[in-house]
C-alpha atoms as a PDB file:
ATOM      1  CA  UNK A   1     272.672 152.994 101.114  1.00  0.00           C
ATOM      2  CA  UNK A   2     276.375 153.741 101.733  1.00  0.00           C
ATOM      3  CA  UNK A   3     275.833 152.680 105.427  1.00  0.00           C
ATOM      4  CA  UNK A   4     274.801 149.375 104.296  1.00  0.00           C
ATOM      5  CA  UNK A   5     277.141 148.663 101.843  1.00  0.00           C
ATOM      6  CA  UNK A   6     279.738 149.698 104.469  1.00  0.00           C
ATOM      7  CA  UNK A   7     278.345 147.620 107.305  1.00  0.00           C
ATOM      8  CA  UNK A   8     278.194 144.826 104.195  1.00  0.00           C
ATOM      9  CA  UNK A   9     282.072 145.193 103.708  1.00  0.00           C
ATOM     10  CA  UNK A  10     282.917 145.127 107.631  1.00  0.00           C
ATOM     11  CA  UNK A  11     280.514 141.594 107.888  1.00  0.00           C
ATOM     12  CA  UNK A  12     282.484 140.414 104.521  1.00  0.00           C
ATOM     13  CA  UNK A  13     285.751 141.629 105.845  1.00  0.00           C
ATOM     14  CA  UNK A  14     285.782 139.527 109.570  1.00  0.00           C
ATOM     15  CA  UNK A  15     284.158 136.528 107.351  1.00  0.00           C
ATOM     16  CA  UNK A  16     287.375 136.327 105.509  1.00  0.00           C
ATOM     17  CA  UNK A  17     289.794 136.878 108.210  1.00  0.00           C
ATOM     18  CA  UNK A  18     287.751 134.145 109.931  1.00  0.00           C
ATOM     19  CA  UNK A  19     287.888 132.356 106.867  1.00  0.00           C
ATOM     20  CA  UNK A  20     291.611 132.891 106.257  1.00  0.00           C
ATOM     21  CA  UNK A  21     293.095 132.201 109.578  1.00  0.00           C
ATOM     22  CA  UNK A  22     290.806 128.414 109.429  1.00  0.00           C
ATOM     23  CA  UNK A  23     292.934 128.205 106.327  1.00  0.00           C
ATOM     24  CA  UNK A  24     296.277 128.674 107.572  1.00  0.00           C
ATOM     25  CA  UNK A  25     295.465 126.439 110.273  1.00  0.00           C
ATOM     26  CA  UNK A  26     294.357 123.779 108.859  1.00  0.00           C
ATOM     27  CA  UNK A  27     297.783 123.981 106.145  1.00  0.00           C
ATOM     28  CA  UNK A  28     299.948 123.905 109.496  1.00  0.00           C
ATOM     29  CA  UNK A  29     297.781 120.757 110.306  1.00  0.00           C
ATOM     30  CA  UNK A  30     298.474 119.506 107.283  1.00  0.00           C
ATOM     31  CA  UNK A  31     302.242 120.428 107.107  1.00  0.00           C
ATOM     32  CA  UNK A  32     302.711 118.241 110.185  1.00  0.00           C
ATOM     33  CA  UNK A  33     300.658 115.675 109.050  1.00  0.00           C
ATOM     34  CA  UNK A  34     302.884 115.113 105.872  1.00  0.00           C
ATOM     35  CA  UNK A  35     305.996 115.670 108.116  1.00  0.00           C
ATOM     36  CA  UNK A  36     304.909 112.858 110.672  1.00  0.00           C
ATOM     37  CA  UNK A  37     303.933 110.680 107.366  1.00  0.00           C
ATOM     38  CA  UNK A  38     307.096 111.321 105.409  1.00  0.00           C
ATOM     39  CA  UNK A  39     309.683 110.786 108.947  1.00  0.00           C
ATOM     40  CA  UNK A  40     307.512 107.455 109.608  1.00  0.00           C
ATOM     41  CA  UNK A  41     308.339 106.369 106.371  1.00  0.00           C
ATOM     42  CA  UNK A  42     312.127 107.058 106.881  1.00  0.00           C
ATOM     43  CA  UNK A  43     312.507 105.401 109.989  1.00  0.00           C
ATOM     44  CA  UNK A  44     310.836 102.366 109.107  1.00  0.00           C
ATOM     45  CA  UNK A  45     312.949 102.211 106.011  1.00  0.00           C
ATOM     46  CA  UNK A  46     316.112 102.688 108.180  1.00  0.00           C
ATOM     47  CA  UNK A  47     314.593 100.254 110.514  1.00  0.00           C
ATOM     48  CA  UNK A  48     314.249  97.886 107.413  1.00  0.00           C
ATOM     49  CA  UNK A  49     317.648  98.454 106.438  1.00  0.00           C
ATOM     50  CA  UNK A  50     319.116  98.254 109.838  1.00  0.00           C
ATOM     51  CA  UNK A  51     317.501  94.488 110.562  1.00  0.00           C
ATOM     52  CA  UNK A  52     318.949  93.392 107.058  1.00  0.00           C
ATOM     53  CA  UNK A  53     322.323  94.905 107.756  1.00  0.00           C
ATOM     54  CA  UNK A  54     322.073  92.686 111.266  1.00  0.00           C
ATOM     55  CA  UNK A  55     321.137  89.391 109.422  1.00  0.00           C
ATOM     56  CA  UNK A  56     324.520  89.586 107.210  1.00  0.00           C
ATOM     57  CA  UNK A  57     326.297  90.743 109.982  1.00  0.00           C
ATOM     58  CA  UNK A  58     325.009  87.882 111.670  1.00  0.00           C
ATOM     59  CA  UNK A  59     325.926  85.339 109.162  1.00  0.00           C
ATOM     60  CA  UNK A  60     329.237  86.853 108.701  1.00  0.00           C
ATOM     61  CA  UNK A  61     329.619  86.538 112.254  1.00  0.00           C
ATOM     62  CA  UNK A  62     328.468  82.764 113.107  1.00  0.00           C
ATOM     63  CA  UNK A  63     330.662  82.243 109.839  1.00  0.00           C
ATOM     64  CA  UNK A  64     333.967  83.578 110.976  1.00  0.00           C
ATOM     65  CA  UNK A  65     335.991  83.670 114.138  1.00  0.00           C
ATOM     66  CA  UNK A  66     335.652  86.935 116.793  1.00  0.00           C
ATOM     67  CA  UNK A  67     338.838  89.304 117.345  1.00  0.00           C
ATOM     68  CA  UNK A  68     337.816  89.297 120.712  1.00  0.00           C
ATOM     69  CA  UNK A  69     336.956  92.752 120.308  1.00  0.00           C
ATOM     70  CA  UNK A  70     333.783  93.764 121.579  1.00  0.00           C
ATOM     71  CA  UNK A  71     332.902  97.473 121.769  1.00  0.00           C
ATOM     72  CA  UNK A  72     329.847  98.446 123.527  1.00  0.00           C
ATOM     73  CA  UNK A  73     329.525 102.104 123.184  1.00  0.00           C
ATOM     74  CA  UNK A  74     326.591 103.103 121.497  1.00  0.00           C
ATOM     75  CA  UNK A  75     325.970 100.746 118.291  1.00  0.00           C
ATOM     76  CA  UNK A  76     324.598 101.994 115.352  1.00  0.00           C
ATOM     77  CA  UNK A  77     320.619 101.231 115.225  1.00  0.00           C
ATOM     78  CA  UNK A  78     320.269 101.430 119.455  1.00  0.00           C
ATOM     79  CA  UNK A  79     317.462 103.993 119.394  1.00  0.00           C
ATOM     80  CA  UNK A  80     316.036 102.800 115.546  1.00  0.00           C
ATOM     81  CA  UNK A  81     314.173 100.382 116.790  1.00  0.00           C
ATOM     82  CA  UNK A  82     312.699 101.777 119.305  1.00  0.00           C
ATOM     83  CA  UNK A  83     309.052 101.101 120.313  1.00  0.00           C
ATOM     84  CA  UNK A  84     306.900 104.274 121.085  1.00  0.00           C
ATOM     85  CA  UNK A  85     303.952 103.674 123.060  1.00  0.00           C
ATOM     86  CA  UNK A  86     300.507 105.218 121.728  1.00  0.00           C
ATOM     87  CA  UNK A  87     297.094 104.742 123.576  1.00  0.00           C
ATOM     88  CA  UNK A  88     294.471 104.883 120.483  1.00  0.00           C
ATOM     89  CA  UNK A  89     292.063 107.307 121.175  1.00  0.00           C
ATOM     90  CA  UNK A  90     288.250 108.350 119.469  1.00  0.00           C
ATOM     91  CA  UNK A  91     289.427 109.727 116.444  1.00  0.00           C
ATOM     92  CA  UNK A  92     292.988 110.903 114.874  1.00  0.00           C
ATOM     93  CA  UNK A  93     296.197 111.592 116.987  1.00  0.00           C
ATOM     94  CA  UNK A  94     295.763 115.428 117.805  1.00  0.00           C
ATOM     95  CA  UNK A  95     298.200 118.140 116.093  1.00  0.00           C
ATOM     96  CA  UNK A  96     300.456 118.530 118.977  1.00  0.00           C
ATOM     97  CA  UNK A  97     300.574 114.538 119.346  1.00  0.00           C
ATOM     98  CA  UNK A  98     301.931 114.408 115.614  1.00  0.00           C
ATOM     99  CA  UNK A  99     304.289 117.081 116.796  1.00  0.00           C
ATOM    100  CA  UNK A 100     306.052 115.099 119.242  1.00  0.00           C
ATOM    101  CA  UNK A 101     306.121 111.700 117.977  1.00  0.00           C
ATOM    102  CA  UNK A 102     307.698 113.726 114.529  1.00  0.00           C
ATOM    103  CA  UNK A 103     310.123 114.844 117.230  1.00  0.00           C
ATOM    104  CA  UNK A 104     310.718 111.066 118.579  1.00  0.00           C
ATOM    105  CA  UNK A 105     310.915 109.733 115.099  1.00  0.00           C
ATOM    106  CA  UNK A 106     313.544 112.406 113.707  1.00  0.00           C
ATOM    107  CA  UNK A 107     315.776 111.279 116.918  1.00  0.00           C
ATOM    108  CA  UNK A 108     315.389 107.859 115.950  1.00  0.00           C
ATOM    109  CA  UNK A 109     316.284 107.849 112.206  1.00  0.00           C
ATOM    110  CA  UNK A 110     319.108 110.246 113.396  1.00  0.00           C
ATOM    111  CA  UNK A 111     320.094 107.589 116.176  1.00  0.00           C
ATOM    112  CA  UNK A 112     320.243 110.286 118.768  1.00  0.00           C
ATOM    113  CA  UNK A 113     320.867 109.459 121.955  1.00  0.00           C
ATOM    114  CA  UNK A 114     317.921 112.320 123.330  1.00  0.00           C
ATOM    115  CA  UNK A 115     315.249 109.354 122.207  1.00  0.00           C
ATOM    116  CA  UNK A 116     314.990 107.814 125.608  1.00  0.00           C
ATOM    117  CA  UNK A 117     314.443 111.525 127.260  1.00  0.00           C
ATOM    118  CA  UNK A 118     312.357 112.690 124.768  1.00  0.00           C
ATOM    119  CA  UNK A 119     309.836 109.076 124.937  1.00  0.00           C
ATOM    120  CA  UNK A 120     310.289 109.716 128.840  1.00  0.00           C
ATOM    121  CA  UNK A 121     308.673 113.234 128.770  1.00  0.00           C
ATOM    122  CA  UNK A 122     306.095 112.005 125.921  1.00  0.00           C
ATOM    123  CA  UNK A 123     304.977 109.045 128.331  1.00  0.00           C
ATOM    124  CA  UNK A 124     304.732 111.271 131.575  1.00  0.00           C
ATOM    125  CA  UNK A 125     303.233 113.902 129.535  1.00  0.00           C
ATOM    126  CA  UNK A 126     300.005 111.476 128.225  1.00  0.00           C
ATOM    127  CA  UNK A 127     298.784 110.362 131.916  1.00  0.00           C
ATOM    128  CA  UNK A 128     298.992 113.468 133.320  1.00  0.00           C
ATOM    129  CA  UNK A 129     296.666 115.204 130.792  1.00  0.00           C
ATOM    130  CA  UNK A 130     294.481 111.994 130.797  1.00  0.00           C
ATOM    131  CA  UNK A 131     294.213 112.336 134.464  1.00  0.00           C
ATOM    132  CA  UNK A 132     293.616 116.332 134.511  1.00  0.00           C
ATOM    133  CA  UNK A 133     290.759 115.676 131.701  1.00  0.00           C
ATOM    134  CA  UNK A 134     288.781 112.987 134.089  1.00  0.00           C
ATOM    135  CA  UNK A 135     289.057 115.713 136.830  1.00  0.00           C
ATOM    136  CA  UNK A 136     287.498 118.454 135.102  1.00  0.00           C
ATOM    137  CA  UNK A 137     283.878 118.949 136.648  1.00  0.00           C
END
């Protein structure tokens, strides 16, 4: 009997490790699901903002005479309304997907000026695994 209650306890024991680490991974899934939701949110808020800002800056504008000044460094809302190019796929954007276009999104509510790298190694990175998938036997 105490052999089988023991061998019991070790078959109960791996279940709930088992069962345990599905649960923490599917939290982490969830963390950066909310994190992707909530950023999205953000930017498109900021993007909101941004094109209403433009509109009264561009009435202000056709409205009154230019100082001839004309800066072209960086101006706020470059990278906010950036485009980010997804292929839909069978099913939801995987974990590590989420994880980067979080990353693209935070740059672009943040105006950061790593956007274009960052949608440059997101782009190369897609085809490549698309291609290496097709040439699996």
């Amino acid at each position: 009997i105490l052999e089988e209650i023991e061998t019991a306890i070790k078959e109960y024991s791996e279940e709930l490790v088992q069962q345990l680490a599905l649960r923490d991974e599917l939290e982490f899934e969830k963390e950066v699901k909310n994190s992707f939701i909530s950023v999205l949110i953000e930017v498109q808020n900021k993007q909101k903002e941004h094109k209403e800002t433009a509109k009264k800056k561009k009435k202000l504008k056709n409205g009154s005479s230019q100082n001839g000044k004309n800066e072209r460094s960086h101006m706020p809302g470059t990278y906010l309304t950036t485009v980010i190019p997804y292929e839909k796929k069978n099913g939801p954007p995987s974990v590590e997907d989420l994880q980067i276009l979080t990353k693209i999104l935070c740059a672009m509510k943040e105006d950061s000026e790593k956007v274009p790298s960052l949608l440059t190694d997101y782009i190369l990175k897609e085809p490549i695994a698309t291609i290496c998938e097709q040439m699996k036997p």
